[in-house]
N, C-alpha and C. Protein backbone atom coordinates (compact mmCIF):
# COMPACT_ATOMS: atom_id res chain seq x y z
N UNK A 1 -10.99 -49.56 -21.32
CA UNK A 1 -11.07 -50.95 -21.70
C UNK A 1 -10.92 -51.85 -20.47
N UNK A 2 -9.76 -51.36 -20.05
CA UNK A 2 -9.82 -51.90 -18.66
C UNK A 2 -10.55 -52.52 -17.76
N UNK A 3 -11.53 -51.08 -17.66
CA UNK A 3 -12.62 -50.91 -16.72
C UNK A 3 -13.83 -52.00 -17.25
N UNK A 4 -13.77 -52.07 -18.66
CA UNK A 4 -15.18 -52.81 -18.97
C UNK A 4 -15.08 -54.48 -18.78
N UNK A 5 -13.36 -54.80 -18.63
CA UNK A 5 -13.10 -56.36 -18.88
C UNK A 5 -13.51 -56.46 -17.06
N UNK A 6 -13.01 -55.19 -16.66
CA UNK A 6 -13.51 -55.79 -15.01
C UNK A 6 -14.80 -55.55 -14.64
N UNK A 7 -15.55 -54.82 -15.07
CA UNK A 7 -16.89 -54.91 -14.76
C UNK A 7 -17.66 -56.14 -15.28
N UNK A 8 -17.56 -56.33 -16.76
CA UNK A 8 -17.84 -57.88 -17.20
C UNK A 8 -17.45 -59.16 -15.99
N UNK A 9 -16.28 -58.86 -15.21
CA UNK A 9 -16.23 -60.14 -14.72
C UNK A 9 -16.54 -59.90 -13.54
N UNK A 10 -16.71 -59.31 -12.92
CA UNK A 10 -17.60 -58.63 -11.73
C UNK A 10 -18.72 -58.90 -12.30
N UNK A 11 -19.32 -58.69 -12.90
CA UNK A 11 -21.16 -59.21 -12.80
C UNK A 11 -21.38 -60.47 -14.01
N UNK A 12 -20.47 -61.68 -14.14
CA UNK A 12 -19.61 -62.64 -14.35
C UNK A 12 -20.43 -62.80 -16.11
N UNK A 13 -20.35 -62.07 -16.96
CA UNK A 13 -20.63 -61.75 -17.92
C UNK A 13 -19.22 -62.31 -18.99
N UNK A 14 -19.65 -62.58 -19.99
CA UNK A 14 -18.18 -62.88 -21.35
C UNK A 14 -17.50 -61.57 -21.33
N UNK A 15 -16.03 -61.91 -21.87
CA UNK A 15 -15.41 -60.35 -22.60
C UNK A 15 -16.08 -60.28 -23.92
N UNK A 16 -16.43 -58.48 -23.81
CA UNK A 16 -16.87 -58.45 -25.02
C UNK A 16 -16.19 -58.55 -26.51
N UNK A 17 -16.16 -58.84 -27.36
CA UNK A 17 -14.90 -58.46 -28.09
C UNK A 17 -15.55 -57.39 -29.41
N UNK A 18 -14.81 -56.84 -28.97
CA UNK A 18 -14.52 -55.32 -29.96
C UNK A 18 -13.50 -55.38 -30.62
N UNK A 19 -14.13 -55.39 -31.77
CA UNK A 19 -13.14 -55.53 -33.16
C UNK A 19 -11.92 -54.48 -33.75
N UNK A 20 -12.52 -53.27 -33.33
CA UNK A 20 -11.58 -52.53 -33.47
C UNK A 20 -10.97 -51.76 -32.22
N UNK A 21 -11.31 -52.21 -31.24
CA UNK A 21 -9.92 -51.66 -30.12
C UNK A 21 -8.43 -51.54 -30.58
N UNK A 22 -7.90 -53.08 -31.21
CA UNK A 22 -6.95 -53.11 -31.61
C UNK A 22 -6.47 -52.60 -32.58
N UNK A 23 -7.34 -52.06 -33.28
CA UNK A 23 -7.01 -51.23 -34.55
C UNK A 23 -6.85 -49.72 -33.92
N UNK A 24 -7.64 -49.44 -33.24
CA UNK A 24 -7.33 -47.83 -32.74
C UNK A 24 -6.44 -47.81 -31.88
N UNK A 25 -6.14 -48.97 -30.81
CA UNK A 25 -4.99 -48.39 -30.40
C UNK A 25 -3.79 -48.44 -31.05
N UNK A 26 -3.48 -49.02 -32.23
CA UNK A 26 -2.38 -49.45 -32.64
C UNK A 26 -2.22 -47.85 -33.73
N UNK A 27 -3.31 -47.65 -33.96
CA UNK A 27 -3.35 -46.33 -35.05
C UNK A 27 -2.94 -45.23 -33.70
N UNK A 28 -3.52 -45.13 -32.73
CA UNK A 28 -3.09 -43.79 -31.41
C UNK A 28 -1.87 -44.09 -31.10
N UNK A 29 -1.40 -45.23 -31.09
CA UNK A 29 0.19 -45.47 -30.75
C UNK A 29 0.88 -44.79 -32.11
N UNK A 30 0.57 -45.67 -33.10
CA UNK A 30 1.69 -44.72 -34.16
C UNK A 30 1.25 -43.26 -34.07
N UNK A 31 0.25 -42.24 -34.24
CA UNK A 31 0.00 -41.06 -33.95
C UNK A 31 1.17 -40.82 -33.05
N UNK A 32 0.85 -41.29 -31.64
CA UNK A 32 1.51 -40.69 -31.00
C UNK A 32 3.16 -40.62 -30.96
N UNK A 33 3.58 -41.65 -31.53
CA UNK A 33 5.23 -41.43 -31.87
C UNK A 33 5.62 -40.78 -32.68
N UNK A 34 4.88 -40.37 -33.86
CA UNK A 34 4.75 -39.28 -34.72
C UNK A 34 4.83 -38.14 -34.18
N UNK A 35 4.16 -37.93 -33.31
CA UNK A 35 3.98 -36.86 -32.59
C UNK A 35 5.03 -36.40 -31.62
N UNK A 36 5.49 -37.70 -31.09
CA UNK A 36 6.33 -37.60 -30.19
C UNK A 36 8.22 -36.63 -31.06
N UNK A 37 7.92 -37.36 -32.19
CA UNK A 37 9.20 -37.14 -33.33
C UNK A 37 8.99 -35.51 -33.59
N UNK A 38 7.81 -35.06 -33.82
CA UNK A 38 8.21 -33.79 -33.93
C UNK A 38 8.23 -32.60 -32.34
N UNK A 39 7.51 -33.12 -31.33
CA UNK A 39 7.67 -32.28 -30.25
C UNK A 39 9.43 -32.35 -29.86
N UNK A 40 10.13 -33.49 -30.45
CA UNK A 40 11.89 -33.40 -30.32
C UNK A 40 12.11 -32.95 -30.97
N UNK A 41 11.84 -32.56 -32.26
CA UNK A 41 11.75 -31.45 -33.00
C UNK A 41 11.60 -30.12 -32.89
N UNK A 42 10.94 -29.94 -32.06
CA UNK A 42 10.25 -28.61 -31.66
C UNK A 42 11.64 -28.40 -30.72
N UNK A 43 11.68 -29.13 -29.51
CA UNK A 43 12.77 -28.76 -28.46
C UNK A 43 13.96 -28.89 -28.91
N UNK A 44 14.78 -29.60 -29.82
CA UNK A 44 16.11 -29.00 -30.71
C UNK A 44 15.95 -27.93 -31.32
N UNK A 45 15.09 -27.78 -32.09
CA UNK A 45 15.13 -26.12 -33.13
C UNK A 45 15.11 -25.38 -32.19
N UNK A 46 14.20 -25.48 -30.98
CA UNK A 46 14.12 -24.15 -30.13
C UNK A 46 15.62 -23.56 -29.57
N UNK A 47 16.62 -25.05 -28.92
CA UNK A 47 18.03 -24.30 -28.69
C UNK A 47 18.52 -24.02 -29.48
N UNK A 48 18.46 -24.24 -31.11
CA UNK A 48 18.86 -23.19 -31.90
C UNK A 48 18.79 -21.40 -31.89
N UNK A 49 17.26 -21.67 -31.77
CA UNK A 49 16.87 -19.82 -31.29
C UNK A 49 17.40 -19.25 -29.90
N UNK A 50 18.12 -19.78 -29.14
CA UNK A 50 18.38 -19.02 -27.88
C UNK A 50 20.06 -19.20 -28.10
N UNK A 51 20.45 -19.45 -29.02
CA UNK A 51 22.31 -19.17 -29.03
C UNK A 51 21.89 -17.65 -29.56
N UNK A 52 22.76 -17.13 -29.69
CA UNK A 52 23.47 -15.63 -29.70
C UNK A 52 23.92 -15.86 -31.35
N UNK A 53 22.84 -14.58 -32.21
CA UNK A 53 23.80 -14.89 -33.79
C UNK A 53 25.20 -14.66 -34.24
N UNK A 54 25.75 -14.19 -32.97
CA UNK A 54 27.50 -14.57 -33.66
C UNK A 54 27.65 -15.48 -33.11
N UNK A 55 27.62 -16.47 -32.29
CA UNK A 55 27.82 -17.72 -31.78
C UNK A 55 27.64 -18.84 -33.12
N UNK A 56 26.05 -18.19 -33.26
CA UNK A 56 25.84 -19.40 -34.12
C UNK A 56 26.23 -19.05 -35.39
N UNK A 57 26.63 -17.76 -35.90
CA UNK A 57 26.79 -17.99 -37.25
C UNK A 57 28.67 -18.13 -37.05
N UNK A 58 29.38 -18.21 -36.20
CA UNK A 58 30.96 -18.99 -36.00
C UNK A 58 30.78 -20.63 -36.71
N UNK A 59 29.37 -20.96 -36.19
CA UNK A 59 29.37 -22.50 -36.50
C UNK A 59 29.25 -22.05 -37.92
N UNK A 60 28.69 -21.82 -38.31
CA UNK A 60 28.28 -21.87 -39.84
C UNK A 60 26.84 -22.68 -40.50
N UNK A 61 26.73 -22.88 -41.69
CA UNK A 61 25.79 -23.39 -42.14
C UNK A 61 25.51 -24.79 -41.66
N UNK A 62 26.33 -25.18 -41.51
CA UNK A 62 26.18 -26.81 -41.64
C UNK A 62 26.37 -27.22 -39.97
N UNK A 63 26.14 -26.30 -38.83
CA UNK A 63 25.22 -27.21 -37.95
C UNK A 63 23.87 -27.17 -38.51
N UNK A 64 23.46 -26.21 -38.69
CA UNK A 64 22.24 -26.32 -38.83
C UNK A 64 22.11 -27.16 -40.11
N UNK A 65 22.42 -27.94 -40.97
CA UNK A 65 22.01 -28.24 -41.54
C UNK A 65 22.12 -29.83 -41.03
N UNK A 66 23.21 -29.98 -40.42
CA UNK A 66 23.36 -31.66 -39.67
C UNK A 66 21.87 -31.33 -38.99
N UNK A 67 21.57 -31.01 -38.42
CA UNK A 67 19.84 -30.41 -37.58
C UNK A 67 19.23 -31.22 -37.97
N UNK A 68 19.36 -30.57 -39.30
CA UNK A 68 17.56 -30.88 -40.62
C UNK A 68 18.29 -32.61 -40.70
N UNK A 69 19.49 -33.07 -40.83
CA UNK A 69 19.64 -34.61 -41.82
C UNK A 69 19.10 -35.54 -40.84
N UNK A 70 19.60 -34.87 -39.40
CA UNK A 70 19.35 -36.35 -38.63
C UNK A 70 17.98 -36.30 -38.50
């Protein structure tokens, strides 16, 4: 987008306006925080799998279940 507002004014042309730029980026932004929510997801559960099962089963059920609430 960038690139096209500076080429427009480099060869001294209007901005074009595109109606839905703002709609897709605003839809790729939420995607991506979505996304972002479960790859922290991914990297908490994973230090779950690298404790030792008597370690983790000393904690008991309910770390892992504080895990899943927050």
């Amino acid at each position: 987008m960038e690139k096209v507002l500076r080429d427009c004014e480099h060869f001294g042309r209007g901005k074009p306006t595109l109606t839905f730029y703002d709609k897709m980026r605003d839809e790729l932004d939420e995607q991506n925080q979505s996304w972002g929510l479960f790859e922290q997801f991914k990297v908490d559960l994973e230090a779950f799998t690298k404790e030792e099962w008597l370690t983790f089963r000393k904690k008991g059920y309910f770390a892992f279940q504080e895990f899943f609430i927050q």
